[in-house]
N, C-alpha and C. Protein backbone atom coordinates (compact mmCIF):
# COMPACT_ATOMS: atom_id res chain seq x y z
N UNK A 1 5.05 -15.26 5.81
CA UNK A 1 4.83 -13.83 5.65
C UNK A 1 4.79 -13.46 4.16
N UNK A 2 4.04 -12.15 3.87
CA UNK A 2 3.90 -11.55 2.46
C UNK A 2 5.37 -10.97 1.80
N UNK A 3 5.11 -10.70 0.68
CA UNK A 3 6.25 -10.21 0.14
C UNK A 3 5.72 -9.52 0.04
N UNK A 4 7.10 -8.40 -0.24
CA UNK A 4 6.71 -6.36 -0.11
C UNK A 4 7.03 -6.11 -1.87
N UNK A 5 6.33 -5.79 -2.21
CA UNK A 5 6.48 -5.22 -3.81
C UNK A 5 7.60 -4.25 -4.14
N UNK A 6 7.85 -4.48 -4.81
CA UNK A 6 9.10 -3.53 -5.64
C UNK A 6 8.80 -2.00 -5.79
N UNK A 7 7.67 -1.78 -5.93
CA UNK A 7 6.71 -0.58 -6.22
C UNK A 7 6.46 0.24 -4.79
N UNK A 8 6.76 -0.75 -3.71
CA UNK A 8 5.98 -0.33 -2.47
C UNK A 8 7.56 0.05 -1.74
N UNK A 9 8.69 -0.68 -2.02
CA UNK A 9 9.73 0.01 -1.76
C UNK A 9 9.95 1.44 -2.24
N UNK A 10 9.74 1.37 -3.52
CA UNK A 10 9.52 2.94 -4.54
C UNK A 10 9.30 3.64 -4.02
N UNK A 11 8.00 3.73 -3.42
CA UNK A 11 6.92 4.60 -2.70
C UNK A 11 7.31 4.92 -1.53
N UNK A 12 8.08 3.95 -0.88
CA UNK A 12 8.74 4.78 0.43
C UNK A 12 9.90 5.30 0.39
N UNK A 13 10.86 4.63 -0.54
CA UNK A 13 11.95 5.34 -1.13
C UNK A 13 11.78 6.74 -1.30
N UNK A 14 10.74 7.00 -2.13
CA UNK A 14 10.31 8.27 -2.08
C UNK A 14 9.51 9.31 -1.40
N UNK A 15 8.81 8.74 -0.31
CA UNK A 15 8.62 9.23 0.88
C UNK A 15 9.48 9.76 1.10
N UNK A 16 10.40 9.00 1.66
CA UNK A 16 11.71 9.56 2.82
C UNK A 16 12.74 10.65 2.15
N UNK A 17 12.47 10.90 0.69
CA UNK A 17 13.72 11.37 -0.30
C UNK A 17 13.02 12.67 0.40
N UNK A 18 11.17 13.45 -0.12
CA UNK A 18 10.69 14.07 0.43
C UNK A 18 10.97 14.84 1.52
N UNK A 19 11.14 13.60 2.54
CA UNK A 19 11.58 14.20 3.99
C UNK A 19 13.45 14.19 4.13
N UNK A 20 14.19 14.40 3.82
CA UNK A 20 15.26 14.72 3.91
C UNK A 20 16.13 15.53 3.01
N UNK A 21 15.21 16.66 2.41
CA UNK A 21 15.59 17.61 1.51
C UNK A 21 16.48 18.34 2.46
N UNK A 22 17.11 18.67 1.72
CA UNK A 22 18.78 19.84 2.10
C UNK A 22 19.77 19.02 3.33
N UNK A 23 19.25 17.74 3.62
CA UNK A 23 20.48 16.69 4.13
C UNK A 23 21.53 16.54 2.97
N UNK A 24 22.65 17.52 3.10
CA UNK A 24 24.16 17.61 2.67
C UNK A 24 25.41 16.52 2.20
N UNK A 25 24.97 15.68 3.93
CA UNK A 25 25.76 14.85 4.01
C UNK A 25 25.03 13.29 3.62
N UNK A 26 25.62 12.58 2.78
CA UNK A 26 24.72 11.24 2.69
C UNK A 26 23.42 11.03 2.79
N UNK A 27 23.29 10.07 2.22
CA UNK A 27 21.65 9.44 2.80
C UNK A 27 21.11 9.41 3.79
N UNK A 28 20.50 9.76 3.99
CA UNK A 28 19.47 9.40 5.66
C UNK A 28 19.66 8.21 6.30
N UNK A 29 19.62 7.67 7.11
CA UNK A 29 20.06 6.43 7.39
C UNK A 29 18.54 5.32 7.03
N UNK A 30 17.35 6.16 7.20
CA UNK A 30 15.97 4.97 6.55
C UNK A 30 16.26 4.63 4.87
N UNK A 31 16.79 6.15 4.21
CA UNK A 31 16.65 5.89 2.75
C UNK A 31 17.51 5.22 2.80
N UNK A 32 19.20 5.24 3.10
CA UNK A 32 20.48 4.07 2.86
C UNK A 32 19.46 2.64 2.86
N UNK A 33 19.00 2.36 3.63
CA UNK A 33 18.35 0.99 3.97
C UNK A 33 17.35 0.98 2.97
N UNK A 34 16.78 1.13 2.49
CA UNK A 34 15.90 1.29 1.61
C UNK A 34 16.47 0.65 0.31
N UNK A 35 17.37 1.51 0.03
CA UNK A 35 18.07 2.12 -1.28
C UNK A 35 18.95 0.45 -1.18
N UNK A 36 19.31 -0.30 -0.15
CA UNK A 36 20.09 -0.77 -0.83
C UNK A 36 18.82 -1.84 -1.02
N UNK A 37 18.18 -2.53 -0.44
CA UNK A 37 17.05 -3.58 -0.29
C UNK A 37 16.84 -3.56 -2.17
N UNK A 38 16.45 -1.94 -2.27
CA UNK A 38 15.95 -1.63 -3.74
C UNK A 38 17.11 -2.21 -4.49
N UNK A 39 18.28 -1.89 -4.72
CA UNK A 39 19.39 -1.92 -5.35
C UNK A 39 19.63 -3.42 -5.73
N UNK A 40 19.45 -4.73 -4.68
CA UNK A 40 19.84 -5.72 -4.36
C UNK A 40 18.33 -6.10 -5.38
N UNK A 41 17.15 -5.91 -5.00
CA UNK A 41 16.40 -5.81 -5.67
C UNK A 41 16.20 -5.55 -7.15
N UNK A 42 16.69 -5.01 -7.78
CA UNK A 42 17.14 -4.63 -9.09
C UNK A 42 17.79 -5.62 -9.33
N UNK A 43 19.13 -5.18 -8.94
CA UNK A 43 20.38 -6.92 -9.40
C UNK A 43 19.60 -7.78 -9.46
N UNK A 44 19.35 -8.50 -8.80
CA UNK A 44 18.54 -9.84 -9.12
C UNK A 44 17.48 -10.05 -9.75
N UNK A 45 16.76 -9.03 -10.13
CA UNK A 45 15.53 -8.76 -10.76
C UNK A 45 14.47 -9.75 -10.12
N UNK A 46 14.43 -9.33 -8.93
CA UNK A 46 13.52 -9.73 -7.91
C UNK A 46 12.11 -8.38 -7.66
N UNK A 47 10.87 -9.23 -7.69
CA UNK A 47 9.92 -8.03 -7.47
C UNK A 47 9.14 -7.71 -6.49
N UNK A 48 9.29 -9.12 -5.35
CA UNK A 48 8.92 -9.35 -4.01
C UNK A 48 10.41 -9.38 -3.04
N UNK A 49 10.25 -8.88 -1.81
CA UNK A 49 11.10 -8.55 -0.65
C UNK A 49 10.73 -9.79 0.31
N UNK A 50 11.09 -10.50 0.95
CA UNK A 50 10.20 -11.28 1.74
C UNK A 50 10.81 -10.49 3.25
N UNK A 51 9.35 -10.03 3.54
CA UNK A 51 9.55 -9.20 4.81
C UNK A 51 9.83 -10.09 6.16
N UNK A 52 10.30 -11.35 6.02
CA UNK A 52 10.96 -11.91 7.51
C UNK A 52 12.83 -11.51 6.98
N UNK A 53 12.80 -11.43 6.05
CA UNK A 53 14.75 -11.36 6.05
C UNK A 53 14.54 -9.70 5.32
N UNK A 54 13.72 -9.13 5.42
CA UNK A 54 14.35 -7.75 5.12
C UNK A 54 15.61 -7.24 6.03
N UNK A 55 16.71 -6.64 5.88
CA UNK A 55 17.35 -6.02 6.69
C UNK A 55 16.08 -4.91 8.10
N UNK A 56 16.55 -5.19 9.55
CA UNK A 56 15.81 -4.67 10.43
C UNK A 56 15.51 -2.48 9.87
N UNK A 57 16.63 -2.26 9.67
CA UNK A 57 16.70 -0.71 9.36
C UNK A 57 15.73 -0.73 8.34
N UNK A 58 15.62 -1.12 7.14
CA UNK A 58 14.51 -1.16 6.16
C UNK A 58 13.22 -1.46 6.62
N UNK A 59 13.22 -2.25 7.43
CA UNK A 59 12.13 -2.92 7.69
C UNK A 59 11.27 -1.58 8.48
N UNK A 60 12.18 -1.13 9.21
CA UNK A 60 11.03 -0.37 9.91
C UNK A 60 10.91 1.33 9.54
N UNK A 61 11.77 1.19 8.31
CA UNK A 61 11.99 2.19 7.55
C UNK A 61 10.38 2.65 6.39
N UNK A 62 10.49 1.57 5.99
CA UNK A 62 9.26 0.75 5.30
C UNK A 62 7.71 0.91 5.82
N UNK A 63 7.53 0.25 7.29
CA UNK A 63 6.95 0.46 8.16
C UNK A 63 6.72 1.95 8.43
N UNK A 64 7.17 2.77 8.71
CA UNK A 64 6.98 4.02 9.00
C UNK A 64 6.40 4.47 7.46
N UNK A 65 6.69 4.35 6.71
CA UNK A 65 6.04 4.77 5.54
C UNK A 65 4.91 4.19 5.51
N UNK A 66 4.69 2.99 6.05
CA UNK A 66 3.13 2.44 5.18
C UNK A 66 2.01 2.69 6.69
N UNK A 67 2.67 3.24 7.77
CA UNK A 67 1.94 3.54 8.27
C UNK A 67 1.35 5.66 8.07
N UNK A 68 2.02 5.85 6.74
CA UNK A 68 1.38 7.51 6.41
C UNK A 68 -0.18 6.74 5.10
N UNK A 69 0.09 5.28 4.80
CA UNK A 69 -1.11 5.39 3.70
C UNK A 69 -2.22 4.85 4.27
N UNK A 70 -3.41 4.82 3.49
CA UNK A 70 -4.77 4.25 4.21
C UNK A 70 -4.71 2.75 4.71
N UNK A 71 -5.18 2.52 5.65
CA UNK A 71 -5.70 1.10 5.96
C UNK A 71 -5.94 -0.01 5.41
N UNK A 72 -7.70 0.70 4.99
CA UNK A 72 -8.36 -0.19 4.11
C UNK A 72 -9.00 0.30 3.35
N UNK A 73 -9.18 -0.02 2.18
CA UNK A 73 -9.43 -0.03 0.75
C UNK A 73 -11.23 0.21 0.70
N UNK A 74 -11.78 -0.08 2.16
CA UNK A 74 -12.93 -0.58 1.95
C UNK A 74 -13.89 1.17 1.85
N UNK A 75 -14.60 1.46 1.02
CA UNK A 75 -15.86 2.87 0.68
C UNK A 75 -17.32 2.77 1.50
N UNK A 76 -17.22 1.56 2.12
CA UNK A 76 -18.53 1.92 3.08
C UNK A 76 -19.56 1.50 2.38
N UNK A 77 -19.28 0.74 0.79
CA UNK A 77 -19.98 -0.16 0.19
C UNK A 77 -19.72 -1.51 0.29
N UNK A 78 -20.31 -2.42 1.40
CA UNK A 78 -19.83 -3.85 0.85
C UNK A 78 -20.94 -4.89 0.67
N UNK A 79 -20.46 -5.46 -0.76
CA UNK A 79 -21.52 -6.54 -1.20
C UNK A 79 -20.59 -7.68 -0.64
N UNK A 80 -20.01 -7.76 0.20
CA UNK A 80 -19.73 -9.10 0.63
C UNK A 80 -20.81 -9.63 1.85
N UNK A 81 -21.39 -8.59 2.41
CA UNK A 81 -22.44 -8.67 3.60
C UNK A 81 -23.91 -9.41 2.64
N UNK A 82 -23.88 -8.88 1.52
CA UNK A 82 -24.63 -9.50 0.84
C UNK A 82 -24.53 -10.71 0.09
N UNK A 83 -23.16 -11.39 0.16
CA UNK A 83 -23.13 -13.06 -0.43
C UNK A 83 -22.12 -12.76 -1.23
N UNK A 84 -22.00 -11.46 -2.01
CA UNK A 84 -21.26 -11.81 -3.07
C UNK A 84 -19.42 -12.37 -2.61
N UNK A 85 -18.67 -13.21 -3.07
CA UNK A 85 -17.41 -13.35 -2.88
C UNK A 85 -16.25 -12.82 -3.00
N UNK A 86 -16.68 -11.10 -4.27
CA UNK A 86 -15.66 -10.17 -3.99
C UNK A 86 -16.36 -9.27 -3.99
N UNK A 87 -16.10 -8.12 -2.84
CA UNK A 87 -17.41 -7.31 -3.04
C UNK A 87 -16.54 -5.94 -3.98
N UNK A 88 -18.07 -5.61 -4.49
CA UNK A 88 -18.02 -4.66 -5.39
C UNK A 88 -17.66 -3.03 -5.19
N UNK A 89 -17.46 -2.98 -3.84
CA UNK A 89 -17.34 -1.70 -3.58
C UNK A 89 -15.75 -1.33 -3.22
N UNK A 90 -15.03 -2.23 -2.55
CA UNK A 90 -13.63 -2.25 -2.57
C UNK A 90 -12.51 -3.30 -3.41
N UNK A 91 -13.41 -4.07 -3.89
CA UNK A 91 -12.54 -5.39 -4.63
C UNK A 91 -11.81 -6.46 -3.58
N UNK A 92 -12.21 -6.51 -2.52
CA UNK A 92 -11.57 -6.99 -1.55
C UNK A 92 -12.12 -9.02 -1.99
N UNK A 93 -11.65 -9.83 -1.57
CA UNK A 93 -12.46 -10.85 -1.56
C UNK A 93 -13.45 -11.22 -0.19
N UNK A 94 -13.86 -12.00 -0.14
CA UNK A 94 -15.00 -11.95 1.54
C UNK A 94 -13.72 -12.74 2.59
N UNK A 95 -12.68 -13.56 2.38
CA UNK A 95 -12.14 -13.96 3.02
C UNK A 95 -11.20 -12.34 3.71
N UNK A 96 -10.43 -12.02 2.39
CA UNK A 96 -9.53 -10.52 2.69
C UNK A 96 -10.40 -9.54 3.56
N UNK A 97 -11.57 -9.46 3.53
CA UNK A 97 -12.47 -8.53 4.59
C UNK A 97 -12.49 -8.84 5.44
N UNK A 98 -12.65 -9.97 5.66
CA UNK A 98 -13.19 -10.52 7.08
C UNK A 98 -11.46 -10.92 8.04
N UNK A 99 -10.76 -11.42 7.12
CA UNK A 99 -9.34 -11.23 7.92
C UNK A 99 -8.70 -9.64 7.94
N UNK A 100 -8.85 -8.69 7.22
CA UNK A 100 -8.10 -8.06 7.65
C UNK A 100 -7.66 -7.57 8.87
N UNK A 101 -8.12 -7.02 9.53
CA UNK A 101 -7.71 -6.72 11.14
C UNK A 101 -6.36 -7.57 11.05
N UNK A 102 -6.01 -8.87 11.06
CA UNK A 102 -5.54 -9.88 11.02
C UNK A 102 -4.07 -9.96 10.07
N UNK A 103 -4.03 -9.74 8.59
CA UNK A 103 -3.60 -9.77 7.91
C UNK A 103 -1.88 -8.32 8.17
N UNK A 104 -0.68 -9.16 7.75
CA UNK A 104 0.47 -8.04 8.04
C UNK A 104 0.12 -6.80 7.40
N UNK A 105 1.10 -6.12 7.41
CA UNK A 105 0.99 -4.81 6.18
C UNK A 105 1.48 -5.42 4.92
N UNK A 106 2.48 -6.17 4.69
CA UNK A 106 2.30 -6.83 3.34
C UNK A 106 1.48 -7.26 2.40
N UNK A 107 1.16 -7.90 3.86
CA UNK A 107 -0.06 -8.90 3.02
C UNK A 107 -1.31 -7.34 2.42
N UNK A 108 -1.61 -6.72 3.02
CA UNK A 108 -2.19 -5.77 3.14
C UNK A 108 -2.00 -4.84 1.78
N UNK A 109 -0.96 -4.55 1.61
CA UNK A 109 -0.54 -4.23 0.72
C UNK A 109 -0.52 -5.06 -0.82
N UNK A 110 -0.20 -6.09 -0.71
CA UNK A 110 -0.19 -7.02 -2.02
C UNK A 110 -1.55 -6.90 -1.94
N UNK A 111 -3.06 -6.73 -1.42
CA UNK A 111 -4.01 -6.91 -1.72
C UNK A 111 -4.72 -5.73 -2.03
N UNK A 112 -3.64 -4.22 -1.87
CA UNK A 112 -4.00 -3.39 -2.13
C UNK A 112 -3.69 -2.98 -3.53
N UNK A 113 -2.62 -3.53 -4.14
CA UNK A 113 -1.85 -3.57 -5.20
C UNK A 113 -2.48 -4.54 -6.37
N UNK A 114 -3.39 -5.06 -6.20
CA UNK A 114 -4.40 -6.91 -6.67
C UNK A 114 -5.35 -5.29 -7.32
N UNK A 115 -5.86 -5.05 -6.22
CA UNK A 115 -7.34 -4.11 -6.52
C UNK A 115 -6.98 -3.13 -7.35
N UNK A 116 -5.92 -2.30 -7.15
CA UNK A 116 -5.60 -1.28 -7.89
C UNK A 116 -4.90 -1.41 -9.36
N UNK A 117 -4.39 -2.62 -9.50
CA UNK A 117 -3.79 -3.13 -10.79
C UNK A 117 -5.32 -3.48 -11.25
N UNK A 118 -6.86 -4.21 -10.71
CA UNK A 118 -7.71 -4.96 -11.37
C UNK A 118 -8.78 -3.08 -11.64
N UNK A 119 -8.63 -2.82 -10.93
CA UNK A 119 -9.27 -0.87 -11.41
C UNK A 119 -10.87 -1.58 -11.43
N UNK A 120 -11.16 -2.83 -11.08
CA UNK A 120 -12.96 -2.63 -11.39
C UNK A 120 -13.72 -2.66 -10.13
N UNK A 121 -13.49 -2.43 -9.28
CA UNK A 121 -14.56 -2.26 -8.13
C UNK A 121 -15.19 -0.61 -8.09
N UNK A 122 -16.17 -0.77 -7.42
CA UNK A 122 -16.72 1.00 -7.35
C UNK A 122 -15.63 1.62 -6.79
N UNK A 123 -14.64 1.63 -6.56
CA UNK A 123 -13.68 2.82 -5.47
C UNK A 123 -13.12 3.41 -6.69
N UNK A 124 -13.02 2.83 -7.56
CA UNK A 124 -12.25 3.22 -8.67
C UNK A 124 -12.83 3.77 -9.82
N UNK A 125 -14.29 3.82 -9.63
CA UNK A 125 -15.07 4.17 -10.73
C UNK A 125 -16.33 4.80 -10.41
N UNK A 126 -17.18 3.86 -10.06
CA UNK A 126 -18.97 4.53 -9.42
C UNK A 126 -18.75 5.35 -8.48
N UNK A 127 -17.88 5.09 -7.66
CA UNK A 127 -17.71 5.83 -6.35
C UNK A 127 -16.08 6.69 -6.25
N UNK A 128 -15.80 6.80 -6.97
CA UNK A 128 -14.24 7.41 -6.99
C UNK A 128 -14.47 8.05 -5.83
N UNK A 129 -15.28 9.12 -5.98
CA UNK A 129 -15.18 10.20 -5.23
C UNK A 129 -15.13 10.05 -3.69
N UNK A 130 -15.30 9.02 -3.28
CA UNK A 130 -15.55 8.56 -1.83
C UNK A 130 -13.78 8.13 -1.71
N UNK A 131 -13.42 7.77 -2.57
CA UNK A 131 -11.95 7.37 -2.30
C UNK A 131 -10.76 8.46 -2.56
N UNK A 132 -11.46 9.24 -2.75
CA UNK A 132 -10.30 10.59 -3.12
C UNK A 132 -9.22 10.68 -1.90
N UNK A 133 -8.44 11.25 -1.43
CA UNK A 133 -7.80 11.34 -0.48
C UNK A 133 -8.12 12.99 0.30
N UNK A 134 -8.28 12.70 1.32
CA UNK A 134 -9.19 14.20 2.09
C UNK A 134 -10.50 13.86 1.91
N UNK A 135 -10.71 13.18 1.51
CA UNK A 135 -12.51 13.31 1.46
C UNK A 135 -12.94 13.27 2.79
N UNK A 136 -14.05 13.86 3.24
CA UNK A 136 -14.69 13.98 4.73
C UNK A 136 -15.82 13.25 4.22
N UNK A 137 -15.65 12.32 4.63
CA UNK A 137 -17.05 11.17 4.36
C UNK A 137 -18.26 11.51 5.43
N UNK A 138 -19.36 11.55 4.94
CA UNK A 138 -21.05 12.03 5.62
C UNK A 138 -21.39 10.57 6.23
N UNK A 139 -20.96 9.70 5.76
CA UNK A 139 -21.42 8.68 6.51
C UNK A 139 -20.84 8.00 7.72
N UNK A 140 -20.35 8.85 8.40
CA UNK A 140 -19.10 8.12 9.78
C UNK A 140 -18.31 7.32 9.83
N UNK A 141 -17.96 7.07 8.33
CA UNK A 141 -16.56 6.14 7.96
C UNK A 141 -15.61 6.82 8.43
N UNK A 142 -13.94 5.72 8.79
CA UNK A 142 -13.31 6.39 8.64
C UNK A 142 -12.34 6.91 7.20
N UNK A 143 -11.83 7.82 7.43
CA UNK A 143 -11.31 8.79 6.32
C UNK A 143 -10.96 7.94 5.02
N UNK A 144 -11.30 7.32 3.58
CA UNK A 144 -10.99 6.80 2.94
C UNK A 144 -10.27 7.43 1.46
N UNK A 145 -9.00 7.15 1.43
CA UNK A 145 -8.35 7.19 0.38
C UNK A 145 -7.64 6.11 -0.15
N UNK A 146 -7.26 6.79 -1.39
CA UNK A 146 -6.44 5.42 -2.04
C UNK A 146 -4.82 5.42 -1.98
N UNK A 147 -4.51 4.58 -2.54
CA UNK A 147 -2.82 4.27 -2.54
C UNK A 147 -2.29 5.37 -3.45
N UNK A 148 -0.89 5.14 -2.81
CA UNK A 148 -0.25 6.72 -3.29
C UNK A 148 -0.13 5.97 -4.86
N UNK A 149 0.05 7.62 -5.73
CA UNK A 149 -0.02 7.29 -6.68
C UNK A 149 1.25 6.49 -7.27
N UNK A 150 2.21 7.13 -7.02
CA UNK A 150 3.53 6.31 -7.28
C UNK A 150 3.48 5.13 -7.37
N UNK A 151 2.69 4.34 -6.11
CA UNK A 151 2.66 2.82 -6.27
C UNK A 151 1.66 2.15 -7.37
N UNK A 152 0.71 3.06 -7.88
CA UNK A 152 -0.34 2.62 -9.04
C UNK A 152 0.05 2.87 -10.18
N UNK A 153 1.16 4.19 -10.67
CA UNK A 153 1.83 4.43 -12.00
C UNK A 153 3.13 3.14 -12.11
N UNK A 154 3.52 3.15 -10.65
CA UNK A 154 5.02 2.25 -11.24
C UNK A 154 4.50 0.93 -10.99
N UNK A 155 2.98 0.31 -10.68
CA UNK A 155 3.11 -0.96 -10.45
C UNK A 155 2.12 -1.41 -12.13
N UNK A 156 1.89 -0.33 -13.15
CA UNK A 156 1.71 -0.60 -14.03
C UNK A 156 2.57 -0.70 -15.22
């Protein structure tokens, strides 16, 4: 299995902070789990989680968060149909396209985190605008946005 990024804990860390404004008493019981994964994370100065021994509460703490971000990365441009080996419209490689369906949310994620740290495919530039978040795409895609920002400022 993939490892979960340090950045991608962040991002749900802060999800959940979001959703439990004016909770009085303690942590939420997803953020506690979170918070310590992160914490333990820190100490060791570890930057991957390996999602078979995450604690179960995190895990699906985590999970619930990465199921509020997009899917796939992909703009409804792909030069991988055309030969090329990473296509130019999502940065994906032709293997990562063709497995995804397939691929965990980790894994999913570390390859969302590859593209967005490398900033050169069209989603990020020729075509931003197709990747905005809300965009109502004309071409019967489904809804394409990008990764929250949190995970693209703190994974730089």
């Amino acid at each position: 299995m993939a490892g979960i990024h340090i950045t991608d804990i962040e991002s749900a860390i802060n999800w959940w902070r979001e959703r439990s404004v004016g909770v009085e008493q303690g942590l939420p019981p997803e953020l506690d789990a979170l918070a310590r994964v992160y914490a333990l994370m820190v100490y060791y100065r570890e930057t991957l989680c390996d999602e078979d021994s995450m604690p179960a509460a995190a895990h699906q703490a985590w999970l619930t968060w990465y199921a509020t971000t997009p899917d796939t990365p992909c703009i409804a441009i792909c030069s991988t149909s055309q030969g090329d080996d990473i296509c130019k419209g999502c940065g994906r490689s032709f293997d990562e396209v063709q497995l995804w369906p397939e691929m965990s949310p980790a894994e999913k994620r570390a390859t969302w985190r590859r593209i967005t740290l490398d900033a050169s495919s069209w989603r990020f530039n020729r075509y931003a605008e197709r990747a905005v978040e809300g965009a109502s795409p004309s071409d019967g895609a489904a809804e394409l946005t990008s990764p929250p920002a949190e995970s693209v400022s703190a994974a730089r």
